[in-house]
Protein backbone atom coordinates (compact mmCIF):
# COMPACT_ATOMS: atom_id res chain seq x y z
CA UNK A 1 51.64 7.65 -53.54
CA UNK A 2 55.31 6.86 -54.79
CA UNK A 3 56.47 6.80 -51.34
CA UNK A 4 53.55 4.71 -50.07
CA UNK A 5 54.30 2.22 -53.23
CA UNK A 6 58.48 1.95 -52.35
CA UNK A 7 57.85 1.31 -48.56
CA UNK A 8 55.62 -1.36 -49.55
CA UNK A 9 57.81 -2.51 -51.94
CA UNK A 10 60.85 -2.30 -48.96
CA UNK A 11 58.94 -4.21 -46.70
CA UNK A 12 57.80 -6.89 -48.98
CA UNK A 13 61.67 -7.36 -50.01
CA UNK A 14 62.77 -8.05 -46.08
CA UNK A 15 59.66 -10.40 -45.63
CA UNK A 16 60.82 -12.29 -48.91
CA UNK A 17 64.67 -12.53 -47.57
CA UNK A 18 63.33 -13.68 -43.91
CA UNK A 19 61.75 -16.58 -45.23
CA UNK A 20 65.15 -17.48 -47.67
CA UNK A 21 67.15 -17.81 -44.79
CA UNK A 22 64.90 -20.04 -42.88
CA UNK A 23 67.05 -21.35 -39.59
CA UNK A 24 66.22 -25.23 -38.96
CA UNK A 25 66.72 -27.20 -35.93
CA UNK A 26 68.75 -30.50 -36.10
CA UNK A 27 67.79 -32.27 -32.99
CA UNK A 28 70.13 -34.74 -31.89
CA UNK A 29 70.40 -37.22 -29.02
CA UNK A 30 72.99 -38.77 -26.76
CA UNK A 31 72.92 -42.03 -24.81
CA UNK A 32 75.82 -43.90 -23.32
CA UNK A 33 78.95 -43.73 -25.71
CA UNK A 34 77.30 -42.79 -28.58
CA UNK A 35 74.63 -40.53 -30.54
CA UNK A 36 71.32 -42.28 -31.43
CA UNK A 37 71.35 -40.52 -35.18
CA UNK A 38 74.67 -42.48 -36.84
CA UNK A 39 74.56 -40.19 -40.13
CA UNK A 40 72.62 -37.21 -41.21
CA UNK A 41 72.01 -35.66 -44.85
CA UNK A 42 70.87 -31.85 -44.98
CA UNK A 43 70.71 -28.95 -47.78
CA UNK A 44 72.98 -26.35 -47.75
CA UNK A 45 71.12 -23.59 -45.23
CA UNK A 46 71.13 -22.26 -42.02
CA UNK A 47 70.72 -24.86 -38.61
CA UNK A 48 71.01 -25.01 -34.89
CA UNK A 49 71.43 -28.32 -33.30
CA UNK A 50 69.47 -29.12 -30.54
CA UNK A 51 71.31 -31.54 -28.46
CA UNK A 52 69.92 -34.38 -25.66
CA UNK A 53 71.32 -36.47 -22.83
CA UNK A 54 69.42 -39.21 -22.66
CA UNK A 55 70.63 -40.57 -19.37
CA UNK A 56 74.49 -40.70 -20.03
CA UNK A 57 74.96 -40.15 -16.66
CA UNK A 58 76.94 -36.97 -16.87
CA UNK A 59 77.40 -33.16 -19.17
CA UNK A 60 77.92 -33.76 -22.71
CA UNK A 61 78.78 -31.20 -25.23
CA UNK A 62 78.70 -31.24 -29.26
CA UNK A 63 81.70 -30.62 -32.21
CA UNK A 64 81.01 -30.04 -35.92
CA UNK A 65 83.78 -30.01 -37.71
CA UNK A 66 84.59 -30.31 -41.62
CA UNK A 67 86.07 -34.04 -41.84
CA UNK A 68 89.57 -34.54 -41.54
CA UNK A 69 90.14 -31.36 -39.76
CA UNK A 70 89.78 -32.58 -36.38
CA UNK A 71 91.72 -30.58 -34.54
CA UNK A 72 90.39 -28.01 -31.77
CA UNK A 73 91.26 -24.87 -34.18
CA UNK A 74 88.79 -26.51 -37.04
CA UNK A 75 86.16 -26.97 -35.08
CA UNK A 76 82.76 -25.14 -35.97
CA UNK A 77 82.57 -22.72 -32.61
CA UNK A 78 78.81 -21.43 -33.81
CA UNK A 79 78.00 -25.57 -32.82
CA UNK A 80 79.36 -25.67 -29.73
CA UNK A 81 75.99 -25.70 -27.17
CA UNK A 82 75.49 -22.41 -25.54
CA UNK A 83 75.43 -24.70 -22.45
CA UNK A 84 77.12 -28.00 -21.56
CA UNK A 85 73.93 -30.10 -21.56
CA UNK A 86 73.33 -31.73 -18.50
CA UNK A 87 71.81 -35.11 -17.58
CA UNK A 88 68.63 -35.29 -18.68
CA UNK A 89 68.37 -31.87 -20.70
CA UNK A 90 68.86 -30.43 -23.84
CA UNK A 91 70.73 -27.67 -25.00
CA UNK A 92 70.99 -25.54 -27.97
CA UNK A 93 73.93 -24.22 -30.70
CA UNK A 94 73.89 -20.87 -32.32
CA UNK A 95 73.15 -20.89 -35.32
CA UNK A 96 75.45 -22.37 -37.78
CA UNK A 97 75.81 -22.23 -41.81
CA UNK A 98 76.33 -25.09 -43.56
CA UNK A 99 77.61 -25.16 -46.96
CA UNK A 100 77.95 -27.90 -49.47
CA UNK A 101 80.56 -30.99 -48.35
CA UNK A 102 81.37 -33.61 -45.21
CA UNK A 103 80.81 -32.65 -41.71
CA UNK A 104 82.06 -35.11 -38.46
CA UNK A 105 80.19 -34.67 -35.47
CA UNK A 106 81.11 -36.05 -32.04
CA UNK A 107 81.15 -35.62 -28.25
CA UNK A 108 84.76 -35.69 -27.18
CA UNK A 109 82.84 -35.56 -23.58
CA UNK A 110 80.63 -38.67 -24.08
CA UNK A 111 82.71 -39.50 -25.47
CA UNK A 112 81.28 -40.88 -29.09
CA UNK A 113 82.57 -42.28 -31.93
CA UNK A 114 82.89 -39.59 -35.12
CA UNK A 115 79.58 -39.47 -37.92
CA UNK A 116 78.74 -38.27 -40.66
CA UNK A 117 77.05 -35.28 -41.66
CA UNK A 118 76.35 -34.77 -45.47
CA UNK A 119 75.25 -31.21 -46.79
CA UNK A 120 74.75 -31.78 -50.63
């Protein structure tokens, strides 16, 4: 009976931990030049970004970065898209933590001006 009671109580611990780390999608949009959502506000958590070209006419791509770290080597490589997203198609990041602070996201492909991304 012991046994029975700690594998229950095993199991009921990883269900309770699955649903604290919930993964959320973002999904974001592309047109010409720019992305359709100018500035975004989240909770601290667990996201991937789902990202659409609507129409631009070419592949676009996706950086999250912290802001004011620019730069190639501070860039956020679990939100790069597992896929340039084509014309017309969405792609998908892995999944990426976000803790409290200011993001900048852009398409340096696009390419788009840089916006804001709040996790409070």
């Amino acid at each position: 009976m012991k046994k029975v009671i700690a594998v229950v109580a095993i199991l009921l611990s990883f269900a309770l931990n699955a649903n604290a780390q919930e993964v959320k999608t973002v999904s974001l949009e592309q047109t010409k030049g720019e992305f359709t959502q100018k500035k975004i506000s989240l909770k601290e958590g667990t996201y991937i970004f789902e990202i659409a070209n609507k129409n631009v006419g070419h592949d676009v791509g996706f950086v999250l970065t912290e802001k004011g770290k620019i730069e190639a080597e501070h860039h956020i490589k679990e939100a790069y898209v597992t896929s340039l997203v084509k014309n017309n198609t969405k792609s998908t990041t892995k999944e990426v933590v976000l803790k409290k602070g200011e993001y900048v996201y852009f398409c340096p492909l696009n390419p788009t001006p840089q916006y804001t991304l709040t996790v409070e």
